[in-house]
Protein backbone atom coordinates (compact mmCIF):
# COMPACT_ATOMS: atom_id res chain seq x y z
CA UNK A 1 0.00 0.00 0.00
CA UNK A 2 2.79 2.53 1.19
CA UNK A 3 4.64 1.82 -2.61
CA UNK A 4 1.79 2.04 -4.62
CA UNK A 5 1.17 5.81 -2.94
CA UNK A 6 4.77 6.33 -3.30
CA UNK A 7 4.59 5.33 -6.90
CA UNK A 8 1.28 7.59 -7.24
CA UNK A 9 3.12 10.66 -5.20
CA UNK A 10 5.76 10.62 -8.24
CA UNK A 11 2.94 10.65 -10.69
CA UNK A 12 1.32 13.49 -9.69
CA UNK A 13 4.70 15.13 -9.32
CA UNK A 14 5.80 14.42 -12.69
CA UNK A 15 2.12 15.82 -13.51
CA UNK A 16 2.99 18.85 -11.98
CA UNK A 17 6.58 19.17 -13.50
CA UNK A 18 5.35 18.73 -16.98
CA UNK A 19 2.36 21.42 -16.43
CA UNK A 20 4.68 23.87 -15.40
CA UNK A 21 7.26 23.23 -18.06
CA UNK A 22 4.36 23.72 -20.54
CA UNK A 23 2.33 26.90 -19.12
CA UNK A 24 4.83 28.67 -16.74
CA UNK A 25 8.18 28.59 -19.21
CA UNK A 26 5.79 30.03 -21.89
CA UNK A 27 7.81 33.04 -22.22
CA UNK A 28 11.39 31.71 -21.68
CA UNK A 29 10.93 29.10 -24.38
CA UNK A 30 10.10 31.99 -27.06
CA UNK A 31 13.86 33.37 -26.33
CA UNK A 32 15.56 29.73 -25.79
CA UNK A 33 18.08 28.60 -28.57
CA UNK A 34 16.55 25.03 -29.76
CA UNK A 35 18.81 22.13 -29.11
CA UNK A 36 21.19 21.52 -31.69
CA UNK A 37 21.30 18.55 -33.83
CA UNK A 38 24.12 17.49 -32.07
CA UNK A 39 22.35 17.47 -28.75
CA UNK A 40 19.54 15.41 -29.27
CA UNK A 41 19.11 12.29 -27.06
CA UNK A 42 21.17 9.16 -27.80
CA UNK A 43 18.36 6.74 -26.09
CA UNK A 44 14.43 7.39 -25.62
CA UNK A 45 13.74 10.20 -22.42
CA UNK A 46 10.05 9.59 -21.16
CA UNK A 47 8.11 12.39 -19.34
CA UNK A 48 8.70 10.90 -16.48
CA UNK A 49 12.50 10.47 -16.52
CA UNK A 50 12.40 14.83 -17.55
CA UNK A 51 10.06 15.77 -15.04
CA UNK A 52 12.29 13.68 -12.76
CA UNK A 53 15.42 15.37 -13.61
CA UNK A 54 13.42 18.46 -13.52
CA UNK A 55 12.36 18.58 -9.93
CA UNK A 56 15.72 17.06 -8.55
CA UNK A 57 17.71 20.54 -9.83
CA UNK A 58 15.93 23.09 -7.73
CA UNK A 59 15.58 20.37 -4.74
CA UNK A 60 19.37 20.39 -4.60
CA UNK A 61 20.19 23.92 -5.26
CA UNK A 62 17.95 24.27 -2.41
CA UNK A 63 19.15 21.88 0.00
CA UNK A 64 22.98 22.98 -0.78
CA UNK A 65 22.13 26.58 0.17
CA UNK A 66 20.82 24.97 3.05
CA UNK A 67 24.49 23.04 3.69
CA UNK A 68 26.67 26.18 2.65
CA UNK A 69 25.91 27.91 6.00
CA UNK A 70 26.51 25.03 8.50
CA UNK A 71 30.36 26.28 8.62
CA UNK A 72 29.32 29.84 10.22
CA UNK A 73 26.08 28.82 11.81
CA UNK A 74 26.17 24.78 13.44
CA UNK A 75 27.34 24.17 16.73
CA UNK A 76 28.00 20.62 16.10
CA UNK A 77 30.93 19.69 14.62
CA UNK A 78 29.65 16.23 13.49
CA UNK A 79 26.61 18.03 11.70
CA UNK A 80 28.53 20.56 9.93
CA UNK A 81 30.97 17.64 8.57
CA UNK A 82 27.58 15.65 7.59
CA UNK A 83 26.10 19.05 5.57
CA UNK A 84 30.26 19.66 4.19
CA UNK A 85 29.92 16.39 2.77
CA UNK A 86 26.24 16.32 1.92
CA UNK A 87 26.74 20.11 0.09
CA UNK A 88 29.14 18.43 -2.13
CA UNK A 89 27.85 15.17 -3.02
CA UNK A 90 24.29 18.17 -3.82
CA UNK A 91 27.26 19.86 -6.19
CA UNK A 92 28.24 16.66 -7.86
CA UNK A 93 24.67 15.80 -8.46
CA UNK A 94 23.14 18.75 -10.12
CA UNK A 95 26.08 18.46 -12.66
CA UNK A 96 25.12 15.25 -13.20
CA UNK A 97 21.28 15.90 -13.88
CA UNK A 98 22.14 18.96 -15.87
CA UNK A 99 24.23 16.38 -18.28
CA UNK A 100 21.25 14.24 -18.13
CA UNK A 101 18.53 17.41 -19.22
CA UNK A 102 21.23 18.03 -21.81
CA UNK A 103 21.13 14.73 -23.09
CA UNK A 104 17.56 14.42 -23.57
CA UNK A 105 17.93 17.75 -25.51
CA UNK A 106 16.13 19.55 -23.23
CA UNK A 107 17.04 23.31 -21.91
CA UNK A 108 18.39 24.14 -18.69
CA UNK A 109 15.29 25.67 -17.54
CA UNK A 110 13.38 25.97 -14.03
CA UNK A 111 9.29 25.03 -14.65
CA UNK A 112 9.18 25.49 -10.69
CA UNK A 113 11.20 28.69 -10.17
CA UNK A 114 9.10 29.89 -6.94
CA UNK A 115 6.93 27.35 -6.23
CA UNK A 116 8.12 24.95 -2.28
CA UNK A 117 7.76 21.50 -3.33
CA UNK A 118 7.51 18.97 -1.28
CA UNK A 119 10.85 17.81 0.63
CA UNK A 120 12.43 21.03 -1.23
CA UNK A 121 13.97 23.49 1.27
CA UNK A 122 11.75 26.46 1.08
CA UNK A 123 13.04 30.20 0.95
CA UNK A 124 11.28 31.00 4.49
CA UNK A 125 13.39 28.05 5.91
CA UNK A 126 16.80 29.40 4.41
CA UNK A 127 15.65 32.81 6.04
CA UNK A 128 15.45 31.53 9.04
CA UNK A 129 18.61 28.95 8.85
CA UNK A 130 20.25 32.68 7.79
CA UNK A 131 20.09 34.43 10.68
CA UNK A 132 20.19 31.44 13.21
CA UNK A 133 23.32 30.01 14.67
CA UNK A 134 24.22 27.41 17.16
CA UNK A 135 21.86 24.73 18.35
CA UNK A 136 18.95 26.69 16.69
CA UNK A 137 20.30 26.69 13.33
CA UNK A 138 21.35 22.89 13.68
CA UNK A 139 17.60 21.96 14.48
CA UNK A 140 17.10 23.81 11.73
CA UNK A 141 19.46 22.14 8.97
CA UNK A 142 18.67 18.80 10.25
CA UNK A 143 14.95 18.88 9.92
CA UNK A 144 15.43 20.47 6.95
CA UNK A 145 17.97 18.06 5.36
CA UNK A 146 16.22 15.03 6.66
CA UNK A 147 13.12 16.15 5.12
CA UNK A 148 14.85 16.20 1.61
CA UNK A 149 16.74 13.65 2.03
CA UNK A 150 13.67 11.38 2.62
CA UNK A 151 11.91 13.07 -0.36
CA UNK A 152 14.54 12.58 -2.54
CA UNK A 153 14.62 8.56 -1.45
CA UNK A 154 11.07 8.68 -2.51
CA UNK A 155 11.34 10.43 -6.52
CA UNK A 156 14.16 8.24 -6.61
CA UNK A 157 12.24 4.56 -6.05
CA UNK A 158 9.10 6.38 -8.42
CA UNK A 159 12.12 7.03 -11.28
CA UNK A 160 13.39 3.35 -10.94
CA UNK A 161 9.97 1.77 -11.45
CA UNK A 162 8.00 4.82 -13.92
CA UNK A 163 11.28 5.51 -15.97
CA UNK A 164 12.39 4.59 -18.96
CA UNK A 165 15.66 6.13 -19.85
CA UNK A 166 18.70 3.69 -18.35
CA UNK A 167 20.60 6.54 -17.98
CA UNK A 168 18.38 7.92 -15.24
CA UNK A 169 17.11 5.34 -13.99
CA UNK A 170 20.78 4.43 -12.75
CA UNK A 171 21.60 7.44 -11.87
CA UNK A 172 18.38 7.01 -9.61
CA UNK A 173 19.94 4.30 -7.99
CA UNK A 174 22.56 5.79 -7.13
CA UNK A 175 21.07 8.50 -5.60
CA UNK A 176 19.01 6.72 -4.06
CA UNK A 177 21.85 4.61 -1.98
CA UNK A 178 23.28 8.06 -1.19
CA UNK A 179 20.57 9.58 0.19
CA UNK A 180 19.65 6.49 2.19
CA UNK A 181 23.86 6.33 3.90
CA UNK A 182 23.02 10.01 4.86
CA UNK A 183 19.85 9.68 6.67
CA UNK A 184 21.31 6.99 8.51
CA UNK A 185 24.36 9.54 9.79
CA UNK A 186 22.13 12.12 10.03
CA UNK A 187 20.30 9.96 12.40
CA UNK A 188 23.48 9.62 14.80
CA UNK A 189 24.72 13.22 14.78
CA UNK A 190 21.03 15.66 14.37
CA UNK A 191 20.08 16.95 17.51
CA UNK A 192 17.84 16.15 20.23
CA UNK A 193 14.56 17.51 20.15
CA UNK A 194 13.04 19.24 23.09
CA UNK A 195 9.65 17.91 24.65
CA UNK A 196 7.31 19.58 23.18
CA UNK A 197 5.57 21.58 25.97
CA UNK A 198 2.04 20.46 27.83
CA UNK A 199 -0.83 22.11 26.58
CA UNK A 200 -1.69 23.29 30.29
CA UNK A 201 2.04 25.18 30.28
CA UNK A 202 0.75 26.29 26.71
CA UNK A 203 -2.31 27.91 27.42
CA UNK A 204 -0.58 29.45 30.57
């Protein structure tokens, strides 16, 4: 039951993605260059592989904002190592998915420039991550960070069984293994929570 609503979660993201791409990018596509010859896809991209590579761009770019302050903001040493080495395994990856969006001979565009997706870190949250530091801003990055991190786990499984391209759907894979090592850290280093307070010392 839980994979067949993770499988229909993808769906209606990919849904989403290719909506976007088709009414908000409107305007940029009038000005874009169309892919050269030279460019176009040396195996068959489905919808669902672009939408896919798509949404993982601006998750990343998002979550490695996120990362670039835990070396002036975290308190804990063993978190700001995790987000170092989380930031540039982000880097690595949005290279890669821009080679992929190239290969399928599709522009370098953003269909969800503005929109907070979910498991994307949203512009409120780096506001906040901005102008906290210590114990505060490590709440902060690891809620955060685990939240995309599971996300990401999830497009990833939807990609490996709604794909088609074998190009992304290993890259998927990988991913998907990477993201699953770092949750598992994260687990051991993010912080305590506090008890959440009664609702008697609420109301008072």
């Amino acid at each position: 039951m839980q994979l067949r609503r993770q499988i229909l979660t993808l769906r209606l993201a990919c849904a989403t993605a290719l909506a976007l791409l088709v009414v908000g990018c409107t305007t940029q596509s009038t000005t874009s260059t169309p892919p050269k010859a030279s460019a176009m896809p040396t195996e068959s991209f489905s919808s669902t592989d672009i939408a896919w590579i798509q949404l993982m761009i601006p998750m990343a770019e998002r979550a490695q904002q996120l990362t670039d302050l835990a070396p002036s903001h975290a308190a804990s040493p063993e978190l700001a190592e995790l987000a170092a080495t989380a930031g540039a395994r982000l880097h690595e990856d949005q290279t890669r998915l821009r080679e992929l969006l190239k290969l399928a001979g599709v522009p370098d565009s953003n269909p969800h420039e503005g929109h907070n997706m979910p498991g994307m870190v949203s512009l409120p949250t780096l506001e906040k991550a901005g102008a906290a530091t210590g114990k505060v801003f490590d709440q902060i990055l690891a809620d955060a960070l685990r939240a995309h991190l599971n996300q990401s786990t999830l497009l990833c499984a939807g990609e490996r069984s709604e794909g088609h391209a074998g190009a992304v759907k290993k890259f998927a894979a990988s991913l998907a293994r990477n993201t699953t090592a770092q949750v598992a850290r994260l687990n051991d280093v993010s912080p305590a929570r506090s008890a959440a307070p009664s609702n008697a010392a609420a109301g008072g």
